[in-house]
Protein backbone atom coordinates (compact mmCIF):
# COMPACT_ATOMS: atom_id res chain seq x y z
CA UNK A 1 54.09 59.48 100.67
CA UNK A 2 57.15 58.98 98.26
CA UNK A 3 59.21 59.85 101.30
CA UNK A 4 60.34 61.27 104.74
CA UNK A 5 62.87 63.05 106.46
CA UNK A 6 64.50 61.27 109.48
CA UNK A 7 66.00 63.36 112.01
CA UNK A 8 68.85 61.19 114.24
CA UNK A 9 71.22 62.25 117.01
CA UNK A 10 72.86 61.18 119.91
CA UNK A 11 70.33 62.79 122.86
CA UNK A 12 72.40 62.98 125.31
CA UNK A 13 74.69 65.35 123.42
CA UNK A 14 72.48 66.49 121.12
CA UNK A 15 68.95 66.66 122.23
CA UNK A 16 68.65 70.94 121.93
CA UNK A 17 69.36 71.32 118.43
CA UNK A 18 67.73 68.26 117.51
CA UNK A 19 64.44 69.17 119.59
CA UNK A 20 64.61 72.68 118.14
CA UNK A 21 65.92 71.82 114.58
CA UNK A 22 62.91 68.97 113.91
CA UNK A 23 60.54 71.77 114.11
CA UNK A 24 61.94 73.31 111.16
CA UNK A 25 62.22 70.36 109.25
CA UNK A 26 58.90 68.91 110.46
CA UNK A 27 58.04 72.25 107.67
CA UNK A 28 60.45 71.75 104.94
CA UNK A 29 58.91 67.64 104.75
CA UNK A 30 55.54 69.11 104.53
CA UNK A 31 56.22 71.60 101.98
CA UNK A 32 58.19 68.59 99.79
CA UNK A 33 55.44 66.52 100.34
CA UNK A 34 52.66 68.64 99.34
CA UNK A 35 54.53 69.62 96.38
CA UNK A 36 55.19 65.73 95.36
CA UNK A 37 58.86 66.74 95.28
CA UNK A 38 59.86 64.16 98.20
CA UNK A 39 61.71 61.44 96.89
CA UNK A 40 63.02 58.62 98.79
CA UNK A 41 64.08 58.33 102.33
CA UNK A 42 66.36 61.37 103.80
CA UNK A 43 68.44 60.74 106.97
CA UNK A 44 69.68 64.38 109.09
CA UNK A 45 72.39 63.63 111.30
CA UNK A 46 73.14 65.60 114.23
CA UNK A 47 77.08 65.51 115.05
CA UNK A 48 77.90 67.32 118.11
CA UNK A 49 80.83 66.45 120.40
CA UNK A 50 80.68 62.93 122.12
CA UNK A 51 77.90 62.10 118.86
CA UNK A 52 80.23 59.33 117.37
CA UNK A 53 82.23 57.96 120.32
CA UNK A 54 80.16 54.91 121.27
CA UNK A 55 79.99 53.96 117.61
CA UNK A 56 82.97 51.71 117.79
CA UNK A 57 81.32 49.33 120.07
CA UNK A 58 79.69 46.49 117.93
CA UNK A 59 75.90 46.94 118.76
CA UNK A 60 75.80 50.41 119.10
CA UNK A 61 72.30 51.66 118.60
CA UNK A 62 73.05 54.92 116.57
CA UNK A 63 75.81 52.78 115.00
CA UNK A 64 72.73 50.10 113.54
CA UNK A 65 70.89 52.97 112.22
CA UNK A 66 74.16 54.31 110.59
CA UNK A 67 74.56 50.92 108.89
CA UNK A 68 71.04 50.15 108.27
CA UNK A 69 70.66 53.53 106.30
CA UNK A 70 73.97 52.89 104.29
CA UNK A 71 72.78 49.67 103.61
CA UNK A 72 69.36 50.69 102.28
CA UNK A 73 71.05 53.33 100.36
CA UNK A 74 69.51 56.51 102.28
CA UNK A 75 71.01 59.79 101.39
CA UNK A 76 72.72 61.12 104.81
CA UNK A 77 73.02 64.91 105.28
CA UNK A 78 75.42 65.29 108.04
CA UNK A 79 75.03 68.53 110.41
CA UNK A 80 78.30 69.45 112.33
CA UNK A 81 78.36 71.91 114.85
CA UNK A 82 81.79 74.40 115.27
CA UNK A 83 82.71 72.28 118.17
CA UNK A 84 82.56 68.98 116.66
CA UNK A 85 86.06 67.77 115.97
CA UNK A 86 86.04 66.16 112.20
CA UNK A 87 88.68 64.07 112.99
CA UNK A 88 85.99 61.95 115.35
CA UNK A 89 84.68 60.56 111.77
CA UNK A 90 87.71 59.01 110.90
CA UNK A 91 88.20 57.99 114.85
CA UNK A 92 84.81 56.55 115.69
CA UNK A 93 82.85 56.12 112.47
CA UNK A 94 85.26 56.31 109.34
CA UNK A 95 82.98 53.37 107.80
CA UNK A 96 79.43 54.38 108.60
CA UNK A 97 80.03 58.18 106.84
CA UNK A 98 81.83 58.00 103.44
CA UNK A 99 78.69 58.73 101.54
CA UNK A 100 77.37 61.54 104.01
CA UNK A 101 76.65 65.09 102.65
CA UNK A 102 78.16 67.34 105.09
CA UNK A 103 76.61 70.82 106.16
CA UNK A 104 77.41 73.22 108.76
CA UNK A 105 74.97 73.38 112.23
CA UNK A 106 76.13 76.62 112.73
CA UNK A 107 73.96 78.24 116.47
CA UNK A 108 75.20 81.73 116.09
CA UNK A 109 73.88 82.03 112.22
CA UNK A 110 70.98 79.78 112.74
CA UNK A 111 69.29 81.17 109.58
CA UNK A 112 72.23 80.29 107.20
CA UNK A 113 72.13 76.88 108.88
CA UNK A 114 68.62 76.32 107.58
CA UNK A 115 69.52 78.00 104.19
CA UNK A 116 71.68 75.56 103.71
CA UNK A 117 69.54 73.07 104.40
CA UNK A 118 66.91 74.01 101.88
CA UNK A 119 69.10 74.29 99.22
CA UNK A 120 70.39 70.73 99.86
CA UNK A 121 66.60 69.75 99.38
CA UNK A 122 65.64 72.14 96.87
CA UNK A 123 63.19 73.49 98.59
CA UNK A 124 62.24 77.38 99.65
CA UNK A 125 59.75 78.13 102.39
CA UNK A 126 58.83 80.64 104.97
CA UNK A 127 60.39 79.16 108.45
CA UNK A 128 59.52 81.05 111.59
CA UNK A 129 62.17 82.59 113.31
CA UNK A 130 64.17 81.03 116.54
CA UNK A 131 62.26 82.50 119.62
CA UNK A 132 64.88 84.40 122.03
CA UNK A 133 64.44 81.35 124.35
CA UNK A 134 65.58 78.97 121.41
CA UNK A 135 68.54 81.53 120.59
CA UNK A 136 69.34 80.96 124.48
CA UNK A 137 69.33 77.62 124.29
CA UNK A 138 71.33 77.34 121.31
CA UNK A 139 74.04 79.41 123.23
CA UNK A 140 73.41 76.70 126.25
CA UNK A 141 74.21 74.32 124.04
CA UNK A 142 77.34 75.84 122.30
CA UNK A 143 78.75 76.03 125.84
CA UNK A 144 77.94 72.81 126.71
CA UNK A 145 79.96 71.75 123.58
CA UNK A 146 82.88 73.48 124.52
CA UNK A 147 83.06 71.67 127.98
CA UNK A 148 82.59 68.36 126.38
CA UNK A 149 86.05 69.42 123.61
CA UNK A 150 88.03 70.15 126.37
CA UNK A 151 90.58 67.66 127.62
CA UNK A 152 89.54 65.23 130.02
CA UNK A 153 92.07 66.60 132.58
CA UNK A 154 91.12 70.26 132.30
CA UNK A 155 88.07 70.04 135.22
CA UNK A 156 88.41 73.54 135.84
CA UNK A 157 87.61 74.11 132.31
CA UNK A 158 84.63 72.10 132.35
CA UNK A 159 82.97 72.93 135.10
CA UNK A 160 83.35 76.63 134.26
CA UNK A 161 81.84 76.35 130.81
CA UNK A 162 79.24 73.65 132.16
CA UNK A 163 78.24 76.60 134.45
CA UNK A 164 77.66 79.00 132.02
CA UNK A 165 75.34 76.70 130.15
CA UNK A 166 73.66 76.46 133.11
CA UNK A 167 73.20 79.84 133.88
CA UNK A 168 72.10 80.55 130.33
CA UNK A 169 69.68 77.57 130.60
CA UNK A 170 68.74 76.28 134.34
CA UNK A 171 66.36 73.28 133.26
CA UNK A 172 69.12 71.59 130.64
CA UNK A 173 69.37 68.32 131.81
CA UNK A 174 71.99 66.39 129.94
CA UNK A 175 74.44 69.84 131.11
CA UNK A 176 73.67 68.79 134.73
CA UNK A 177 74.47 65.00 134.09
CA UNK A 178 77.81 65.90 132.26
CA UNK A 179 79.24 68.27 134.95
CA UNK A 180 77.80 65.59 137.45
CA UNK A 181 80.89 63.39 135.63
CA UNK A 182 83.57 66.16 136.13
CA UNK A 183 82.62 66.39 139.52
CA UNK A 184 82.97 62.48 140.19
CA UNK A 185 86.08 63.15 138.66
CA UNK A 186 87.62 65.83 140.96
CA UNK A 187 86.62 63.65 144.04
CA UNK A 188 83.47 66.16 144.70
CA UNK A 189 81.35 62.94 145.29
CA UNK A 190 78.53 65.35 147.07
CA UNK A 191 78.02 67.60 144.21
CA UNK A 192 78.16 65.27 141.79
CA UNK A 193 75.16 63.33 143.37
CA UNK A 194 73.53 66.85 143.78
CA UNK A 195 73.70 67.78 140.30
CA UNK A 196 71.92 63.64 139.17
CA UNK A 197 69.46 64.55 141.58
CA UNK A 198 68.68 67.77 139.53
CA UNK A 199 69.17 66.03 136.03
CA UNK A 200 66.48 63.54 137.18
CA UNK A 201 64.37 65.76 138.62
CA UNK A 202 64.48 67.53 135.20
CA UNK A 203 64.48 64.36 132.96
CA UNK A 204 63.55 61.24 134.90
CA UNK A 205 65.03 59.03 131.66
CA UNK A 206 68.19 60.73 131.34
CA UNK A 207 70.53 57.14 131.84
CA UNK A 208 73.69 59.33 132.10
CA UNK A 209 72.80 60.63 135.61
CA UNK A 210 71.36 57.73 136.75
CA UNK A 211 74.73 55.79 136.01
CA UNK A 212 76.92 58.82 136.89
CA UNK A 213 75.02 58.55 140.11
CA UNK A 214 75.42 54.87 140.63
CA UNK A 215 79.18 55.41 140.29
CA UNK A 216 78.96 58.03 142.69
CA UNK A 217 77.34 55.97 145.53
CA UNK A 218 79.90 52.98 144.63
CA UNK A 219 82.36 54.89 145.65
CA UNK A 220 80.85 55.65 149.47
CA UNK A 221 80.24 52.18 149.40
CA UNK A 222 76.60 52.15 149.33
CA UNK A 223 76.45 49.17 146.95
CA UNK A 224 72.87 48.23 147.28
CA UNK A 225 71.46 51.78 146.15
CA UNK A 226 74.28 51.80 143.15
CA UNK A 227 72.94 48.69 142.09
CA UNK A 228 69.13 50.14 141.78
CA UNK A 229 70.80 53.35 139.97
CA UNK A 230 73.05 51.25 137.65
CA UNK A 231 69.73 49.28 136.49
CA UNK A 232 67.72 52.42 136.12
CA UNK A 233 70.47 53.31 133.84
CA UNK A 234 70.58 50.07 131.75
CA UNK A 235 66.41 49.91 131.68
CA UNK A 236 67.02 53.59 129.59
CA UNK A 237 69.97 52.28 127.52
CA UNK A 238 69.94 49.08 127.26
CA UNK A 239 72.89 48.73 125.24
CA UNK A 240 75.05 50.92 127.59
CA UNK A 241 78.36 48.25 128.10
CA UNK A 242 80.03 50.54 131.16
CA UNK A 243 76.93 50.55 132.62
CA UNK A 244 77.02 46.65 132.87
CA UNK A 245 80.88 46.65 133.44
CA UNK A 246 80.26 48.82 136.44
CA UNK A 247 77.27 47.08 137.89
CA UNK A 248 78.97 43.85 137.92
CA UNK A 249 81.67 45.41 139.94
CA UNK A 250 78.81 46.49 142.36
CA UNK A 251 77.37 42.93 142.28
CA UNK A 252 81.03 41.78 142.79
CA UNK A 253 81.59 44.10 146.24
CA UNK A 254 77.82 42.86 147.48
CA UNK A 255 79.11 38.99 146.84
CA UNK A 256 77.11 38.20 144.06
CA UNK A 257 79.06 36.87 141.33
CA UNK A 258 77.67 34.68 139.75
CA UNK A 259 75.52 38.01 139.06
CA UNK A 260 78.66 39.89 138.45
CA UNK A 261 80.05 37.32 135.72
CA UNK A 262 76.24 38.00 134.18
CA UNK A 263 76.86 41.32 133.79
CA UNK A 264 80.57 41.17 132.75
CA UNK A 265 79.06 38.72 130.16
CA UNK A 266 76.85 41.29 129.01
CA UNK A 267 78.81 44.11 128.65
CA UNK A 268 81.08 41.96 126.41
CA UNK A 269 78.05 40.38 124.76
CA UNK A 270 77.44 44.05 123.51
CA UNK A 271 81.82 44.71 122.77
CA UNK A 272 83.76 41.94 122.73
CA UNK A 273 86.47 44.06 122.87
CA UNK A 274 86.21 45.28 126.49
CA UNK A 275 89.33 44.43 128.27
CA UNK A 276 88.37 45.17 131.36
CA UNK A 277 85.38 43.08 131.24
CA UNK A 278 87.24 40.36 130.88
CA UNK A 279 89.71 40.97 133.68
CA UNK A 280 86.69 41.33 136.36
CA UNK A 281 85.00 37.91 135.21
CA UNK A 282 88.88 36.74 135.46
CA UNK A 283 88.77 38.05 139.34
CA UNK A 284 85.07 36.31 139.91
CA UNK A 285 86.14 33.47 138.40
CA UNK A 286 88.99 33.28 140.42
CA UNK A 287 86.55 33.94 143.92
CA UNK A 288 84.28 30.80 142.96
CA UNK A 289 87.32 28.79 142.62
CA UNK A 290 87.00 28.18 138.59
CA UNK A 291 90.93 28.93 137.97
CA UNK A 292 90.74 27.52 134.53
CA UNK A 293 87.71 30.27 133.51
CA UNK A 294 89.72 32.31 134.94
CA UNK A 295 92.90 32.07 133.36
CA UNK A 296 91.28 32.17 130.24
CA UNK A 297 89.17 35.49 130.42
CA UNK A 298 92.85 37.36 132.02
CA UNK A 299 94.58 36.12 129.03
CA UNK A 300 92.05 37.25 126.50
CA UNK A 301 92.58 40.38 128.33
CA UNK A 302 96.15 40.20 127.87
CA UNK A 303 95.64 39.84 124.12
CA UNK A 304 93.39 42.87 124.05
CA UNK A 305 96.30 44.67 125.54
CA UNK A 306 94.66 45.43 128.50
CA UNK A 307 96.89 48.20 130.78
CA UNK A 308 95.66 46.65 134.05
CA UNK A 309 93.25 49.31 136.14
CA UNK A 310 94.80 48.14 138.92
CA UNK A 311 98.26 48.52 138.10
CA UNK A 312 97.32 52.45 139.52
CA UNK A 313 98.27 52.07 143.05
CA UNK A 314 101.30 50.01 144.56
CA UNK A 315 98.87 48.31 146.92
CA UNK A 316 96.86 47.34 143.43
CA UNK A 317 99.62 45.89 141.68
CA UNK A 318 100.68 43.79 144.49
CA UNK A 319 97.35 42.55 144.60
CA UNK A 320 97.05 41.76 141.16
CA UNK A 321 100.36 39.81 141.10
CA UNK A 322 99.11 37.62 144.16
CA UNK A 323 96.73 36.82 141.82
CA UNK A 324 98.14 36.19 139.05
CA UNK A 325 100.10 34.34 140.94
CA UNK A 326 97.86 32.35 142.54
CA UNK A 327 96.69 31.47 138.65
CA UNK A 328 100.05 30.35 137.46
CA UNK A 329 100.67 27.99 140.59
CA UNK A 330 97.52 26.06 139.70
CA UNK A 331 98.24 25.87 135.83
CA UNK A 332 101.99 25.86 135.86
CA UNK A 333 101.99 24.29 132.32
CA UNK A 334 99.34 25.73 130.84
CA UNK A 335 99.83 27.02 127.46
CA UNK A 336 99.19 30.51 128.31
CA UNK A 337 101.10 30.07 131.16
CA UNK A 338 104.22 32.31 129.51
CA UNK A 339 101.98 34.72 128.82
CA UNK A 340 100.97 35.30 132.61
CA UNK A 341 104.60 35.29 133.51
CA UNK A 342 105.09 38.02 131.28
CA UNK A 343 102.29 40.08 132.82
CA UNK A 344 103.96 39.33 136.20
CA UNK A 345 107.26 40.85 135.39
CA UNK A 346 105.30 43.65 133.82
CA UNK A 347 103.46 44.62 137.28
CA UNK A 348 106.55 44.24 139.29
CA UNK A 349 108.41 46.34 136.83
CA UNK A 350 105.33 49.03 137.77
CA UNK A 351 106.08 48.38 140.84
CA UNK A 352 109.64 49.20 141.09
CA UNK A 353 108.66 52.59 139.11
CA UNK A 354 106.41 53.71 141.54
């Protein structure tokens, strides 16, 4: 074979075109093939809403195959569906797609979608047409999009447009795991652990719901069984850095830290760039004593100007200053010293606001 057509996406936003679309092309690469009119190495990409945003972490897995296909020169069709916002290619991925071809994944005109798609290869065959339960999915799908475009604050929205992609489709998985977030979000800790338990049920590998369920069970304390769900989530994504952030925590609460500074060190391992990551190891470093760790990792934090989580409740930031603090009384000359100070004055400034 002089050739092949890859088909990538990101599955947890993307997996019902994808599954449906690699059918179709599954036919165009055999026609090309048979006709010896295959040339090279083809990459489709699926860009749906929520596609691109993890590409800005270092080691990224979609993000590799991005680079590894720019760097072996493979041409890159790029398929955007109506809800994907084009601005997330500048935001997320600006240097992985100045080479891609772009082409419209349009659901409602499915048929122009694959026109488009054979004239880009220069191919014409006869394609079967979408089944009424693949048109139904497809209009799953485009509501699911549209909850994952609106704001992160409009949970009403969500949930109502989650719903109808439910009702449309009952057994879509990744719909079930998303809406399981907006629920966490709106306090609805029950539901949200309903709708994982469906998600699983449906899609035993689906790492969203078992991490959306971890959180979930963090937050009625049941540390022990978020742990298990936070490593179910991690042994299906592997490269999943909030998944580590957030188990650490978990191992933090159940008094394991030298097991929590593991998996802070792993979630930066994977983006150095995690703030927060560094600000928990700075809090377990501070609970085994080892204030000179610790002042290091809360003033790399500084310099990746983190906006302290806990600076969101008065009791919080009062906590945080003890702490800080408690730093800055052990290293009084330190040469980051200033910089703690600084952060200080900021919380009580927060403080006084609130």
């Amino acid at each position: 074979m002089d050739g092949r057509i890859i088909l990538v996406c990101r599955r947890s936003v993307s997996e019902v075109p994808a599954r449906i679309l690699a059918e179709y092309v599954q036919i165009i690469e055999m026609s090309l093939v048979a006709e010896h009119a295959l040339r090279g190495t083809h990459m489709l990409l699926v860009l749906t809403p929520g596609t691109l945003e993890r590409c800005v972490e270092p080691n990224d897995s979609l993000r590799n195959v991005l680079k590894d296909a720019q760097q072996n020169n493979t041409r890159l069709l790029a398929l955007l569906s109506n809800q994907f916002d084009p601005s997330d290619r500048v935001r997320y991925a600006a240097d992985l797609l100045t080479t891609a071809e772009l082409l419209r994944l349009d659901y409602a005109n499915w048929e122009q979608t694959l026109q488009a798609l054979q004239r880009a290869f220069g191919v014409n065959v006869q394609l079967p047409p979408l089944s009424a339960e693949q048109r139904t999915q497809l209009n799953a799908q485009e509501w699911f999009e549209r909850a994952l475009r609106l704001p992160a604050d409009d949970l009403d929205g969500k949930l109502a447009a989650y719903a109808e992609a439910l009702r449309l489709h009952p057994n879509f998985a990744a719909a079930y795991a998303r809406r399981s977030g907006a629920h966490l979000a709106r306090g609805d800790v029950e539901a949200c652990l309903a709708d994982c338990e469906t998600a699983l049920r449906l899609e035993p590998s689906l790492a969203e719901a078992h991490h959306n369920r971890a959180l979930a069970l963090a937050k009625q304390g049941r540390y022990a069984e978020a742990l298990e769900s936070y490593t179910a989530a991690l042994r299906f994504d592997s490269r999943n850095t909030r998944a580590y952030l957030n188990r650490g925590v978990a191992r933090a609460n159940m008094g394991d830290l030298d097991g929590a500074i593991e998996d802070y060190t792993a979630a930066l391992s994977l983006n150095p760039k995690l703030a927060e990551a560094y600000f928990n190891r700075s809090l377990a470093h501070s609970q085994r004593d080892n204030f000179e760790a610790a002042m290091q990792d809360y003033a790399q934090a500084i310099a990746l100007n983190l906006n302290a989580p806990q600076a969101a409740e008065p009791a919080d930031i009062t906590a945080t200053i003890a702490y800080l603090e408690r730093l800055l009384q052990r290293f009084p000359d330190h040469p980051r010293a200033e910089q703690l100070r600084q952060e200080i004055a900021r919380l009580r400034g927060l403080a006084i606001d609130q």
